[in-house]
N, C-alpha and C. Protein backbone atom coordinates (compact mmCIF):
# COMPACT_ATOMS: atom_id res chain seq x y z
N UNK A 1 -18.17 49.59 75.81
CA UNK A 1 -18.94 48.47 75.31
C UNK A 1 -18.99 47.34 76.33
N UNK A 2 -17.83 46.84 76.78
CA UNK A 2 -17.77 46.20 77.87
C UNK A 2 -18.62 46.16 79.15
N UNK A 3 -19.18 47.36 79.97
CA UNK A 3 -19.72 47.96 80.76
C UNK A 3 -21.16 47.41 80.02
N UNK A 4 -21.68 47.79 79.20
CA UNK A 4 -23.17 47.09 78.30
C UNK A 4 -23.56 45.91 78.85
N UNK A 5 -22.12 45.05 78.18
CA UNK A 5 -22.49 43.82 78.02
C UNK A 5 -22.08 42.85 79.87
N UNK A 6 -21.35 43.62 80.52
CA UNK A 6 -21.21 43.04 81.79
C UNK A 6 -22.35 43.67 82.88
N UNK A 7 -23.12 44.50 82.28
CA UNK A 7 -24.13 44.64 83.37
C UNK A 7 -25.31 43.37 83.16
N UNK A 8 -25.37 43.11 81.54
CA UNK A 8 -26.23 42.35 81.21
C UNK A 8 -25.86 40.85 81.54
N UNK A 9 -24.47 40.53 81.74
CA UNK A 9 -24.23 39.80 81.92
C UNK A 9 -24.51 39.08 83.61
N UNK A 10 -24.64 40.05 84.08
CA UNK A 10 -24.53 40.21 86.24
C UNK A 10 -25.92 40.30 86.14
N UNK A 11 -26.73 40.82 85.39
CA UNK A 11 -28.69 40.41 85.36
C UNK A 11 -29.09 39.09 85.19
N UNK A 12 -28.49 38.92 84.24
CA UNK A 12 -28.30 37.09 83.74
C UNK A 12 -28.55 36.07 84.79
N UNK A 13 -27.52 36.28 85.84
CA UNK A 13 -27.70 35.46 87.27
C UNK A 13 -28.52 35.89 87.75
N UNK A 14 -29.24 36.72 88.27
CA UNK A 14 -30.32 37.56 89.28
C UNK A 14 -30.15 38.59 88.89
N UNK A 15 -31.38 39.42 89.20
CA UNK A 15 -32.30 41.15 89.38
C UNK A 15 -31.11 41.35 90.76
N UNK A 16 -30.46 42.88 90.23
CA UNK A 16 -29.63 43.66 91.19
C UNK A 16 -29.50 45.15 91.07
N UNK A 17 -29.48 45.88 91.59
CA UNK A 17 -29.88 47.22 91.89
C UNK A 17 -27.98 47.54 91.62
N UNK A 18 -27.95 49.09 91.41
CA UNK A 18 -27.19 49.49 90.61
C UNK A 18 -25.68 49.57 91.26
N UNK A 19 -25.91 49.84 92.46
CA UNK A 19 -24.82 49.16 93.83
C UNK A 19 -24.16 47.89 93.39
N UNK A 20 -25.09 47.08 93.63
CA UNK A 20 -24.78 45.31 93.50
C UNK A 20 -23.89 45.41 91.92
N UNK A 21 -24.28 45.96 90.77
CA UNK A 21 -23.90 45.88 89.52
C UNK A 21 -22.67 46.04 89.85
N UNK A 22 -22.20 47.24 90.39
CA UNK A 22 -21.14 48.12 90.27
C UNK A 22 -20.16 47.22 91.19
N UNK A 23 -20.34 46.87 92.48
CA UNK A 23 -19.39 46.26 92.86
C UNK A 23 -19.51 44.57 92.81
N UNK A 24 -20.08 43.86 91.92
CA UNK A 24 -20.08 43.17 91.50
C UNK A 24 -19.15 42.82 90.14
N UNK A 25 -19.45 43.66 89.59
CA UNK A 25 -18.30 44.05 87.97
C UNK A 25 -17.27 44.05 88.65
N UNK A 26 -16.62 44.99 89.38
CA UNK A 26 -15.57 45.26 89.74
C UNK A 26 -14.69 44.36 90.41
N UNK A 27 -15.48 43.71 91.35
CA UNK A 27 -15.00 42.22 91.89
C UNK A 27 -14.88 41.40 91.12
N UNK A 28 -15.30 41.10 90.14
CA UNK A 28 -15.35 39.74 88.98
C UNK A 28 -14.15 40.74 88.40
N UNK A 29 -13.66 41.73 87.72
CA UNK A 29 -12.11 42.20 87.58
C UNK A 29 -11.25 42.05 88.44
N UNK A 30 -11.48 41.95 89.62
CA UNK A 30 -10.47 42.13 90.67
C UNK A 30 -9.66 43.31 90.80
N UNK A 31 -10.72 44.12 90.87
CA UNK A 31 -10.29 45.95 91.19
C UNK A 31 -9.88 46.19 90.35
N UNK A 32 -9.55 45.75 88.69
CA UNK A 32 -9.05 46.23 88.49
C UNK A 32 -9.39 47.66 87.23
N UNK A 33 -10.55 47.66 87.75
CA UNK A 33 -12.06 48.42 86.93
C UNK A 33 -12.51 49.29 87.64
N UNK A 34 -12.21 50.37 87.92
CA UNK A 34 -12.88 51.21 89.17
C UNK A 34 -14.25 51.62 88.29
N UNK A 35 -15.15 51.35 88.54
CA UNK A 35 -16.59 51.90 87.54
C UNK A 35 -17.15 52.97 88.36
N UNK A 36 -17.42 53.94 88.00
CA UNK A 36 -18.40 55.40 88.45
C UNK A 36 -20.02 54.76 88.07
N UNK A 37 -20.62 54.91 90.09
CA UNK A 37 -21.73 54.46 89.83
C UNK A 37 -22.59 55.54 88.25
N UNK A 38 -22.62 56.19 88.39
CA UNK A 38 -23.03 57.39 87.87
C UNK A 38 -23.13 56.72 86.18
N UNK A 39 -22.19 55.88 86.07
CA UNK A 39 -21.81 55.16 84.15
C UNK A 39 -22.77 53.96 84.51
N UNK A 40 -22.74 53.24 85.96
CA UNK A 40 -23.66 52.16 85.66
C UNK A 40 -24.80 52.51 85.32
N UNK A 41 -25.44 53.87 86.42
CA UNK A 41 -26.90 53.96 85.90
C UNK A 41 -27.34 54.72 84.88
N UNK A 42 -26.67 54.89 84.19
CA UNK A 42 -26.65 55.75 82.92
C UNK A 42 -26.66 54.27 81.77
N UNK A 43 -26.14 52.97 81.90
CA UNK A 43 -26.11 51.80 81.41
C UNK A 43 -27.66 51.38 81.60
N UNK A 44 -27.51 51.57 83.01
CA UNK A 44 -29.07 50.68 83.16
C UNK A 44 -30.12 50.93 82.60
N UNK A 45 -30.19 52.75 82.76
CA UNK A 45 -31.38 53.65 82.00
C UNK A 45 -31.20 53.50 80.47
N UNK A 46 -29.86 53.33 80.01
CA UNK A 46 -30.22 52.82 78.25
C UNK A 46 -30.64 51.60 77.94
N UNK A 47 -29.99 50.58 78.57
CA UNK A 47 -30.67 49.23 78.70
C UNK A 47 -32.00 48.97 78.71
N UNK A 48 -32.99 49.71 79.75
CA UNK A 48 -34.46 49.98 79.76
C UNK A 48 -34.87 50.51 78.76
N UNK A 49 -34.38 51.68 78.34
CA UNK A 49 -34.74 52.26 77.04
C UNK A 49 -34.59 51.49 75.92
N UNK A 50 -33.45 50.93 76.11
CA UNK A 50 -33.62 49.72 74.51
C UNK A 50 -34.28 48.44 75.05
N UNK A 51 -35.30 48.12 76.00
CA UNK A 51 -35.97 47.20 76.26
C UNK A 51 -35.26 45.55 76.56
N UNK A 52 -33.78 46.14 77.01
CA UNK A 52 -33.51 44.95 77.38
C UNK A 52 -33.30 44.89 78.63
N UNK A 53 -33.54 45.43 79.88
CA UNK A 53 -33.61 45.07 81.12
C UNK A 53 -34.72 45.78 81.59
N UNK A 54 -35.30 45.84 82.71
CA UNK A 54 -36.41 46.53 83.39
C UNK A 54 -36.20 46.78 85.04
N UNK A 55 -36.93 47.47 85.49
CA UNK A 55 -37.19 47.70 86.82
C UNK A 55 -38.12 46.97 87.12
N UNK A 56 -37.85 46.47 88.64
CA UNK A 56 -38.42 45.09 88.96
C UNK A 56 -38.97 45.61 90.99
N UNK A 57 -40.56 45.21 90.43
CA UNK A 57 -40.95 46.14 91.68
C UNK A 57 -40.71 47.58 92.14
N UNK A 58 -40.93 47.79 93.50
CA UNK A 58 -40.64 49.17 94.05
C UNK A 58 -39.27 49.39 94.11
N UNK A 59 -39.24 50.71 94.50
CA UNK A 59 -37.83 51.08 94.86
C UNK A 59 -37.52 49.96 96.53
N UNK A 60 -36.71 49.72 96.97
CA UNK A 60 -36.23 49.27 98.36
C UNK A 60 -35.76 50.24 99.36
N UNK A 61 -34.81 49.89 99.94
CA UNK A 61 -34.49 50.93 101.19
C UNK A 61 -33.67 51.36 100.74
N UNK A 62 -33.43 52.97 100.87
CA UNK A 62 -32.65 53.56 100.50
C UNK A 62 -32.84 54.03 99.09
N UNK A 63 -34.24 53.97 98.23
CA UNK A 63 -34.37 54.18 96.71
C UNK A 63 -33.62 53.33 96.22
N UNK A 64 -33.60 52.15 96.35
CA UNK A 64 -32.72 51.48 95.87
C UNK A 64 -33.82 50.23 94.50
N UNK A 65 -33.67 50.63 93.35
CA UNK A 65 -34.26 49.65 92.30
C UNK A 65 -33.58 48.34 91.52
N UNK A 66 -34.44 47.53 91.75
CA UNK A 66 -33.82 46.13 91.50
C UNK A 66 -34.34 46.15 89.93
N UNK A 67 -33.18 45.83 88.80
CA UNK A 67 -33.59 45.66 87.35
C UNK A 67 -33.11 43.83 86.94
N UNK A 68 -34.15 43.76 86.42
CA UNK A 68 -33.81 42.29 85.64
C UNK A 68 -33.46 42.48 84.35
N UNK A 69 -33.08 40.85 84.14
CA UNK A 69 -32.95 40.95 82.51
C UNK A 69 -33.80 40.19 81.49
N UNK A 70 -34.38 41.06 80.63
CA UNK A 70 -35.38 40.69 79.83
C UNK A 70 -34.82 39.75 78.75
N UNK A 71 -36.08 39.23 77.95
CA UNK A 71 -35.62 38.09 76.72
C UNK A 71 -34.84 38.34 75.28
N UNK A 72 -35.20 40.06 75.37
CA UNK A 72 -34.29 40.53 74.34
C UNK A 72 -32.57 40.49 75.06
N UNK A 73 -31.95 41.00 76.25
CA UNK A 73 -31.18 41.31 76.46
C UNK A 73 -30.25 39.90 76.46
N UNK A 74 -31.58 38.75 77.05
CA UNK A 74 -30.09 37.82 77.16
C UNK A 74 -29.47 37.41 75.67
N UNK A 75 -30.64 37.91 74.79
CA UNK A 75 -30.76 37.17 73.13
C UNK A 75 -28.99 38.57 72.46
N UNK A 76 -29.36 39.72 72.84
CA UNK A 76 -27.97 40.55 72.98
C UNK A 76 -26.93 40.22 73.87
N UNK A 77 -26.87 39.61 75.00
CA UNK A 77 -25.87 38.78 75.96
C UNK A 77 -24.86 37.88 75.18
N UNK A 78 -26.11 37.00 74.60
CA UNK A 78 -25.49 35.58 74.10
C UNK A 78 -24.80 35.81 72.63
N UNK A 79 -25.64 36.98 72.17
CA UNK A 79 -25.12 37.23 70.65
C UNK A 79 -23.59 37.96 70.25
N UNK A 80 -23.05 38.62 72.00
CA UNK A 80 -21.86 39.34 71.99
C UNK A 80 -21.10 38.45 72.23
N UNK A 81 -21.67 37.32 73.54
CA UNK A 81 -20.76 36.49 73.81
C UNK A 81 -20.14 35.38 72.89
N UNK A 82 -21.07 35.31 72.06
CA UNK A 82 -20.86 33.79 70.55
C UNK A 82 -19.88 34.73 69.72
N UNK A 83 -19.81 36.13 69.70
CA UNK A 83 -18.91 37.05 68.76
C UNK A 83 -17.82 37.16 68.99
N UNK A 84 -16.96 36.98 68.27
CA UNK A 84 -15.16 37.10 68.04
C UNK A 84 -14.60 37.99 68.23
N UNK A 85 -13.75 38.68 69.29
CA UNK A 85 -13.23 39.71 69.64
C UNK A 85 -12.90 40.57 68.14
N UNK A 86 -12.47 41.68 68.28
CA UNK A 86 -12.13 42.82 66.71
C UNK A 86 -10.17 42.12 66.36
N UNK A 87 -9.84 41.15 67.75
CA UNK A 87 -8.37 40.71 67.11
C UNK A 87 -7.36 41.53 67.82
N UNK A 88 -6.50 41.34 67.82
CA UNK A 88 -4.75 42.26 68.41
C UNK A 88 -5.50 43.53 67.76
N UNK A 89 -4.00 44.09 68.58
CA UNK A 89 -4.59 45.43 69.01
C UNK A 89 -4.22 46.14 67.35
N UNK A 90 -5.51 47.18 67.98
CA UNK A 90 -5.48 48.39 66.89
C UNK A 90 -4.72 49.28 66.84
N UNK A 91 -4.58 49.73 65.32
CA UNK A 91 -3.64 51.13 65.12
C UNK A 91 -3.95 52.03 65.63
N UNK A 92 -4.65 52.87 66.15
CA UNK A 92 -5.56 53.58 66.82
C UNK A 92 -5.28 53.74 68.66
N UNK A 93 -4.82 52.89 68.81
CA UNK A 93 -4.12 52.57 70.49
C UNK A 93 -3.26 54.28 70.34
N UNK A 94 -3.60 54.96 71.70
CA UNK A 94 -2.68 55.84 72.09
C UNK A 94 -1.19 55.66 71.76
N UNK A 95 -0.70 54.31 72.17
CA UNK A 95 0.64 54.72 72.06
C UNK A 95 0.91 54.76 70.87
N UNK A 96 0.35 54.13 69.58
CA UNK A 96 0.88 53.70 68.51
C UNK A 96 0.99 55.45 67.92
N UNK A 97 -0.29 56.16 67.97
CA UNK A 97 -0.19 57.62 67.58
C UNK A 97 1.37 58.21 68.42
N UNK A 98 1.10 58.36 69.30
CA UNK A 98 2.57 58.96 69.92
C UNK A 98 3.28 58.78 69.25
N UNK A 99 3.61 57.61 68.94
CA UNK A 99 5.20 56.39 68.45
C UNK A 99 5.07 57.14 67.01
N UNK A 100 4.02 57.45 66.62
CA UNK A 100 4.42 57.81 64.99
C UNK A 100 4.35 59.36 64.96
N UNK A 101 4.00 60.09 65.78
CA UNK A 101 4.01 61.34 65.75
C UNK A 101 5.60 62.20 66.70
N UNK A 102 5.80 61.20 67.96
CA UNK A 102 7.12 61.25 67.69
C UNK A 102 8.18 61.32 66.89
N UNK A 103 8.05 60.13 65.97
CA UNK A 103 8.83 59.97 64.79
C UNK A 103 9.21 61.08 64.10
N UNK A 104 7.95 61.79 63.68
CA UNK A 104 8.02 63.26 62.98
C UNK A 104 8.37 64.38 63.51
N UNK A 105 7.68 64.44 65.12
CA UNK A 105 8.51 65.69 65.44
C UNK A 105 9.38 65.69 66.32
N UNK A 106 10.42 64.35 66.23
CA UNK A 106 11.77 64.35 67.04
C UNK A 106 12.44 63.44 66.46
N UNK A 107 12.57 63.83 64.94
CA UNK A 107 13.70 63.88 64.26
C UNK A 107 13.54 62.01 63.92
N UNK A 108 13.14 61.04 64.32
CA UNK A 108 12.90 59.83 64.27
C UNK A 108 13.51 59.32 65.48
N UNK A 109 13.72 60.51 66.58
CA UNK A 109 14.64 59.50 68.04
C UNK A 109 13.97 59.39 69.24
N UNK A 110 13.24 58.38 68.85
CA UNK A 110 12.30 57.35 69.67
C UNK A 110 12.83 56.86 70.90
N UNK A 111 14.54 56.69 71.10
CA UNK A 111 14.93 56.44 72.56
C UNK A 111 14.09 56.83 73.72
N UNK A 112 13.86 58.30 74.18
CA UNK A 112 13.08 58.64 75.43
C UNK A 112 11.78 57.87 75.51
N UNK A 113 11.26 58.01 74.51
CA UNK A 113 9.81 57.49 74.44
C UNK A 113 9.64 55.67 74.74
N UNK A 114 10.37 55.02 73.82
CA UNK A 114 10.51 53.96 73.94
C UNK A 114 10.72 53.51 75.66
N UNK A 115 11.79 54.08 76.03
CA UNK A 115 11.99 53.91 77.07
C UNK A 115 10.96 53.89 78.52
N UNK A 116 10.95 55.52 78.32
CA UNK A 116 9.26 55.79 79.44
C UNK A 116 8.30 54.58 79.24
N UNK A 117 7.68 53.63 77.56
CA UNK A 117 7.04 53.21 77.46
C UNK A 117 7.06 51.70 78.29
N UNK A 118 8.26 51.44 77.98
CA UNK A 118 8.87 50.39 78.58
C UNK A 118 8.88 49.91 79.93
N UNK A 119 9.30 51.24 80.99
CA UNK A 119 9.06 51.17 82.48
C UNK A 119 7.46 51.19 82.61
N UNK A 120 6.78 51.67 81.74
CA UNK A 120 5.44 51.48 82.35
C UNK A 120 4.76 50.40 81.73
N UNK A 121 5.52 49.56 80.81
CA UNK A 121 5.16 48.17 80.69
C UNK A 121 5.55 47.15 82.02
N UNK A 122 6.60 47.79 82.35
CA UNK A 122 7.46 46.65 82.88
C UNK A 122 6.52 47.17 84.49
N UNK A 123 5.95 48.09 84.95
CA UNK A 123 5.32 48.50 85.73
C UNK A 123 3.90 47.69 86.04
N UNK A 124 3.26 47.91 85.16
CA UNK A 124 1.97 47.33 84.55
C UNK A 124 2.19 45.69 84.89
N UNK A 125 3.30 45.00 84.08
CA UNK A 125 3.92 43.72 84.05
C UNK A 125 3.83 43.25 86.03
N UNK A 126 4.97 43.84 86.41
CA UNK A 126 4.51 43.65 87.71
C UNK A 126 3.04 43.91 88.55
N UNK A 127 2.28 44.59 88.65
CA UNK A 127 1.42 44.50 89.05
C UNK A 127 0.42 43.44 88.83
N UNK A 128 0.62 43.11 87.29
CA UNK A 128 -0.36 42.12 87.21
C UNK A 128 0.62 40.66 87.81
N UNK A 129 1.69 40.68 87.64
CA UNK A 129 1.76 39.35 88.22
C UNK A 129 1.42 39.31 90.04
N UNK A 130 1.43 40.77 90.76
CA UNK A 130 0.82 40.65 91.94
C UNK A 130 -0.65 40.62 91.65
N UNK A 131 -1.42 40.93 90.82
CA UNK A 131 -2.57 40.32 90.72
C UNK A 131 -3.06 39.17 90.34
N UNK A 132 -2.40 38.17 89.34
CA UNK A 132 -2.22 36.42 89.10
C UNK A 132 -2.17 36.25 90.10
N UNK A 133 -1.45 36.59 91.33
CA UNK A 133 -0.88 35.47 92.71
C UNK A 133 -1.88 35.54 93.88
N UNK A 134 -2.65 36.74 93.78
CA UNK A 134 -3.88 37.45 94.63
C UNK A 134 -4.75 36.62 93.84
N UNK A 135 -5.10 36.13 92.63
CA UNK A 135 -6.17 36.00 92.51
C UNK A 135 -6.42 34.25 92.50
N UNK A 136 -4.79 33.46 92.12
CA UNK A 136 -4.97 32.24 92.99
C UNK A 136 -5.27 32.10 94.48
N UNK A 137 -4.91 32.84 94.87
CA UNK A 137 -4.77 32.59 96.63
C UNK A 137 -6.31 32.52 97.72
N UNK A 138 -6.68 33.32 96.57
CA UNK A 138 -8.01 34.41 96.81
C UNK A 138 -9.41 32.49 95.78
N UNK A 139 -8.45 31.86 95.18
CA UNK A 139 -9.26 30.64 94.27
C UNK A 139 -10.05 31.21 93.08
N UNK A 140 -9.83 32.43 92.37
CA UNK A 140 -10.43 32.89 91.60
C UNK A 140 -9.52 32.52 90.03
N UNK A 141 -9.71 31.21 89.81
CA UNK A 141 -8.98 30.78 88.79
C UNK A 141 -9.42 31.55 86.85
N UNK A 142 -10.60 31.62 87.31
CA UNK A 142 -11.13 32.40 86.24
C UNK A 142 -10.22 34.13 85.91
N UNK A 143 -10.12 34.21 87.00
CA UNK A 143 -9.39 35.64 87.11
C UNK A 143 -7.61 35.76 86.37
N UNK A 144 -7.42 34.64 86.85
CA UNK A 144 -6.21 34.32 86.91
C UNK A 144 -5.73 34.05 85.62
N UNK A 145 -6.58 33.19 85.12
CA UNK A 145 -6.75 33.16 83.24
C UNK A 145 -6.24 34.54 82.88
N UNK A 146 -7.59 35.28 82.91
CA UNK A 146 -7.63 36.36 82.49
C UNK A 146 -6.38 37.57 82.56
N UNK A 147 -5.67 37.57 83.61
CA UNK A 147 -4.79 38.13 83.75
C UNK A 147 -3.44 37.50 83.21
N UNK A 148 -3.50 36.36 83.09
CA UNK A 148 -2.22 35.77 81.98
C UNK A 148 -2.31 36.23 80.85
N UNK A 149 -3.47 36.20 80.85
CA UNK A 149 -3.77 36.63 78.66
C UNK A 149 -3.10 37.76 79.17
N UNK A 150 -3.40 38.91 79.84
CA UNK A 150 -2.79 39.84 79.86
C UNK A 150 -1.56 39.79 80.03
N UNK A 151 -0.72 39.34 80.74
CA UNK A 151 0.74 39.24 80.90
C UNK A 151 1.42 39.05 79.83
N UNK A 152 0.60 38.16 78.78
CA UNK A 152 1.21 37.55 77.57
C UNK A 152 0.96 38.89 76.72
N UNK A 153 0.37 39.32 76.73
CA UNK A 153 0.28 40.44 75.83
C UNK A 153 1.24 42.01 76.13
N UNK A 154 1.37 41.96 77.88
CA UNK A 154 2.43 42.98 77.89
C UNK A 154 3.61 42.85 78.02
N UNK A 155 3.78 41.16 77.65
CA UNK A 155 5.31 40.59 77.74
C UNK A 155 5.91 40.93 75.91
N UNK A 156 4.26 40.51 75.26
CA UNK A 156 4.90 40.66 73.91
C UNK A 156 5.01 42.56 73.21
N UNK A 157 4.27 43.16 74.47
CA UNK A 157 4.66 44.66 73.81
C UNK A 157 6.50 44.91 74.23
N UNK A 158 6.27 44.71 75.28
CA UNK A 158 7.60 44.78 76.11
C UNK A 158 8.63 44.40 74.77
N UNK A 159 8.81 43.16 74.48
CA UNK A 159 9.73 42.45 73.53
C UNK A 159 9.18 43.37 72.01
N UNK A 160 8.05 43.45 71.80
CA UNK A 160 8.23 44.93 70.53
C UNK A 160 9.10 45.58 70.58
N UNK A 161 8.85 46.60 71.78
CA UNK A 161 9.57 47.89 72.02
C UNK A 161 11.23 47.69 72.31
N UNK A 162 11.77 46.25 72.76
CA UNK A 162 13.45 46.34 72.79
C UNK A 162 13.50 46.06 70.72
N UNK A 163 13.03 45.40 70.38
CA UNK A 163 13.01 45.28 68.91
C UNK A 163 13.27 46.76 68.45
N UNK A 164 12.40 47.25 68.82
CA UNK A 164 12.39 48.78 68.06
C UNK A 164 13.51 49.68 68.35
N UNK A 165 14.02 49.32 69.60
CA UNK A 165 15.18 49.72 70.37
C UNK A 165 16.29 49.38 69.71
N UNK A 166 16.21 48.27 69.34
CA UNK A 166 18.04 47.36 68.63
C UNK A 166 17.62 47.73 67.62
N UNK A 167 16.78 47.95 66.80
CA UNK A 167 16.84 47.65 64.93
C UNK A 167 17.00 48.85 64.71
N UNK A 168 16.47 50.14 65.15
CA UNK A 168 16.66 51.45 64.63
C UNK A 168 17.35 51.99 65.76
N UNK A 169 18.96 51.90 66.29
CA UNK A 169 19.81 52.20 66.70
C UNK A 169 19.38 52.82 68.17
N UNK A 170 19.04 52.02 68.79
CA UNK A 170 18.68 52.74 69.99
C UNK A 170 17.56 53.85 70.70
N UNK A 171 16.58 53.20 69.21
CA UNK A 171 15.69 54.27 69.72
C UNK A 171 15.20 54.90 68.25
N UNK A 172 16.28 55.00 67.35
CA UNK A 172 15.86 56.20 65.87
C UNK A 172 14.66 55.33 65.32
N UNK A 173 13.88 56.02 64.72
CA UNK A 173 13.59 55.09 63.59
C UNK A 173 12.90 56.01 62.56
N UNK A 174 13.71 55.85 61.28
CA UNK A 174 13.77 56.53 59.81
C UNK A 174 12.37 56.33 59.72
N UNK A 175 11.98 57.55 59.54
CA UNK A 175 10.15 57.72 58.82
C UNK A 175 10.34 57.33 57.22
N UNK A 176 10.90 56.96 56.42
CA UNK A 176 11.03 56.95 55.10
C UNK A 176 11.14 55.45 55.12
């Protein structure tokens, strides 16, 4: 969904050919989005099809087609952007299935799991704070936001998962 609404969003400023989209998105993440041209123009061609962007002139060098963004798309732009995220995360998240299907078929002893989950929080955790410090340095304060929200959010899984660790003995936790 994201991918939709950030191509429409990079039309918004100027008409850009499917190159420009792609490493444009990806730079406004700060790598941290690898996008397959192949998904952008598969975006672009539904976008046209639902009449909210177009092809703009000839192809350029290299077949290269410049698409704008039409009056429906920014009217879908602005209408995602005025909209309220769906909220903290869903039950539906990979790990949460694991965590409960573990439960059942290993007896309720969540230790290993918890654990693995943990180093690759605490993994994740670091990287993004080398990406906060890259992305001041670099003056991309917008970025930098963005990646706190994130920190805050894998600081508070992190502090879940020792919870789950101390309250059900190291790891157990009674399905009943």
């Amino acid at each position: 969904m994201s991918l939709k609404y950030g191509v429409l969003g990079l039309l918004a400023e100027e008409p850009l050919h499917g190159y420009e989209v792609k490493n444009r998105f990806e730079a406004m993440l700060g790598g941290t989005w690898e996008v397959n041209i192949g998904q952008v123009y598969t975006t672009l061609q539904r976008l046209e099809r639902d009449g909210l962007v177009r092809p703009v002139g000839s192809r350029g060098d290299r077949g290269k087609l410049l698409y704008e963004l039409l009056e429906p798309g920014r009217t879908a732009l602005n209408a995602w952007l005025s909209a309220p995220d769906q909220g903290p995360q869903r039950l539906h998240e990979e790990f949460y299935v694991k965590l409960l299907l573990a439960t059942r078929l290993a007896n309720g002893d969540l230790g290993p799991l918890l654990a693995r989950q943990k180093r690759a929080y605490l993994q994740l955790l670091r990287d993004l704070n080398q990406l906060e410090d890259r992305a001041k340095r670099d003056g991309r304060n917008d970025l930098a936001r963005l990646v706190r929200g994130a920190l805050l959010h894998t600081e508070a899984d992190i502090k879940w998962i020792d919870e789950l660790s101390e309250k059900n003995g190291g790891g157990s936790w009674d399905t009943k």
